[in-house]
N, C-alpha and C. Protein backbone atom coordinates (compact mmCIF):
# COMPACT_ATOMS: atom_id res chain seq x y z
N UNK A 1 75.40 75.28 50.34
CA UNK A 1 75.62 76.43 51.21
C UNK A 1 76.89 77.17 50.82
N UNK A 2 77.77 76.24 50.26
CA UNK A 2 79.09 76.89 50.16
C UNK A 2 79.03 77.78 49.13
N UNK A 3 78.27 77.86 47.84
CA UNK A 3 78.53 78.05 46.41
C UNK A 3 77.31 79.02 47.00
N UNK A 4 76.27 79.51 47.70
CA UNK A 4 75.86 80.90 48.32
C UNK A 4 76.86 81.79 48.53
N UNK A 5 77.36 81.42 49.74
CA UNK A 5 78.86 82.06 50.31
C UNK A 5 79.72 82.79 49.31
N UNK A 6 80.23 81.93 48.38
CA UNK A 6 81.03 82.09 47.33
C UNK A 6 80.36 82.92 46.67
N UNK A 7 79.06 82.90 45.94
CA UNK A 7 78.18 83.98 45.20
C UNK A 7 78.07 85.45 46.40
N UNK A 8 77.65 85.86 46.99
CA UNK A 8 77.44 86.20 47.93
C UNK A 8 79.00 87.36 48.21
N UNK A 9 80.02 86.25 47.92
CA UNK A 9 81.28 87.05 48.52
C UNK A 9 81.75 87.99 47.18
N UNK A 10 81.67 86.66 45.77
CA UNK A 10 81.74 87.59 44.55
C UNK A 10 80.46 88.47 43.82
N UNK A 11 79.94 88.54 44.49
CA UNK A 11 78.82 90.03 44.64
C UNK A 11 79.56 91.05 45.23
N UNK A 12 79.42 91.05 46.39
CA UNK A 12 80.12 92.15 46.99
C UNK A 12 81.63 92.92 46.43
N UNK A 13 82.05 91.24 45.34
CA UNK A 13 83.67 92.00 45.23
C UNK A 13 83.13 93.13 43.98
N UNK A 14 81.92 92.77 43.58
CA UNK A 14 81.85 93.18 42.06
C UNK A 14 80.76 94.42 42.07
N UNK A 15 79.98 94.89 43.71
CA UNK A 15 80.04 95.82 43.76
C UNK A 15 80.53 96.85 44.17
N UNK A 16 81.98 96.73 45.17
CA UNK A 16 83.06 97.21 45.25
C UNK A 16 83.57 97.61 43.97
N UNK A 17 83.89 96.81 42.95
CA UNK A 17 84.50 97.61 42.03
C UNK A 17 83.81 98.67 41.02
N UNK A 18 82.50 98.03 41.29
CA UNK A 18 81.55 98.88 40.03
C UNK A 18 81.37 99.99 40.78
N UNK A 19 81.57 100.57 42.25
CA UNK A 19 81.67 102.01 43.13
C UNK A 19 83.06 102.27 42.77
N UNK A 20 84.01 101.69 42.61
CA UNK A 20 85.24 102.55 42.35
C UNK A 20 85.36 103.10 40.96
N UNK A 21 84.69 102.21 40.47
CA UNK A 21 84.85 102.87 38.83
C UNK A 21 83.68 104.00 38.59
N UNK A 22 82.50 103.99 39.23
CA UNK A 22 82.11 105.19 39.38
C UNK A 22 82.26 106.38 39.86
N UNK A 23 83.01 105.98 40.64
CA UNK A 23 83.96 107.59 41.46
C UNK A 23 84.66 108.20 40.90
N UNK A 24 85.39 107.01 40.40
CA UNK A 24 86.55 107.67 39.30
C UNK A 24 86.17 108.10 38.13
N UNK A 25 85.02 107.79 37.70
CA UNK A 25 84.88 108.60 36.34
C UNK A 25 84.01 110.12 37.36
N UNK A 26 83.28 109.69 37.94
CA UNK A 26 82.34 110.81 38.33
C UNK A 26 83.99 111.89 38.49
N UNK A 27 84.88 111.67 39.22
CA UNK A 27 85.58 112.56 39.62
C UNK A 27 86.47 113.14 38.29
N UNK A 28 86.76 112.42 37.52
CA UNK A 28 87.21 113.03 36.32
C UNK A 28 86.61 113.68 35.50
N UNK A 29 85.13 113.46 35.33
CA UNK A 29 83.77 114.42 34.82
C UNK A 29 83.96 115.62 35.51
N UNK A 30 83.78 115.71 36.65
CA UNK A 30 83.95 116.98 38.18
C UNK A 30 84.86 117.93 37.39
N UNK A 31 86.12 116.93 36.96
CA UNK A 31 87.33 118.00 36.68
C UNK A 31 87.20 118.56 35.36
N UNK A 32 86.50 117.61 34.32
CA UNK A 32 86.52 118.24 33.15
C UNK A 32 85.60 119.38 33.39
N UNK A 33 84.59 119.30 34.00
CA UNK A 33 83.64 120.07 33.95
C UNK A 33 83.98 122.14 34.68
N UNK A 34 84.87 121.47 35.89
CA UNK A 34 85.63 122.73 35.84
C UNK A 34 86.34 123.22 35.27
N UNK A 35 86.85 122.57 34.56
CA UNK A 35 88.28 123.48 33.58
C UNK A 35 86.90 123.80 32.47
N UNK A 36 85.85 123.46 32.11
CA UNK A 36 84.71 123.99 30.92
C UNK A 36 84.40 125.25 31.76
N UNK A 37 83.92 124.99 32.90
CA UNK A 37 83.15 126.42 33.45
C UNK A 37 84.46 127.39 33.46
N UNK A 38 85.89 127.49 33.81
CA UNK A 38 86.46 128.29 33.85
C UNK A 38 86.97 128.90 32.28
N UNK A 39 86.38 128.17 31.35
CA UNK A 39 86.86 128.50 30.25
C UNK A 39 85.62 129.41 29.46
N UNK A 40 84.42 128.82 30.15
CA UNK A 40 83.16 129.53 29.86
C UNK A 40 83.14 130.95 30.46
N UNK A 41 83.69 131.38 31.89
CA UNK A 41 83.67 132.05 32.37
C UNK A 41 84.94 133.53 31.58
N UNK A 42 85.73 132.90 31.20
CA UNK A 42 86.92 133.87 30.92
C UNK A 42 85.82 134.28 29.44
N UNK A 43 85.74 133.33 28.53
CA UNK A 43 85.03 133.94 27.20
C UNK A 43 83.87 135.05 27.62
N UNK A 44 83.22 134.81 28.96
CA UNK A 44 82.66 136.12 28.98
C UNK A 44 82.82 136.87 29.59
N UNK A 45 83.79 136.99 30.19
CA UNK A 45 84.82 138.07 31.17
C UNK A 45 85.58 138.95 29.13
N UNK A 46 85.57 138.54 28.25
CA UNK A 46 86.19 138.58 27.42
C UNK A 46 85.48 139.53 26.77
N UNK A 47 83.89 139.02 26.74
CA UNK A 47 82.83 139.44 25.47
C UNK A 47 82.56 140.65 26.15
């Protein structure tokens, strides 16, 4: 029963982290992706 528990608890820790590390990239994608559209946008404010 115990070594459930234990599985069980290091599950949860390990999908806790695998959501933080997806946020954080998702959110750094977010940002690259705006500084692209604003750079897309000026080249044709340009053309």
């Amino acid at each position: 029963m115990f070594d459930r528990v234990a599985l069980w608890e290091n599950m949860k820790d390990k999908i806790t982290e695998l959501k933080s590390t997806y946020y954080e990239e998702k959110q750094q994608n977010d940002v690259k992706k705006g500084a692209r559209m604003v750079e897309l946008k000026a080249m044709l404010n340009e053309a």
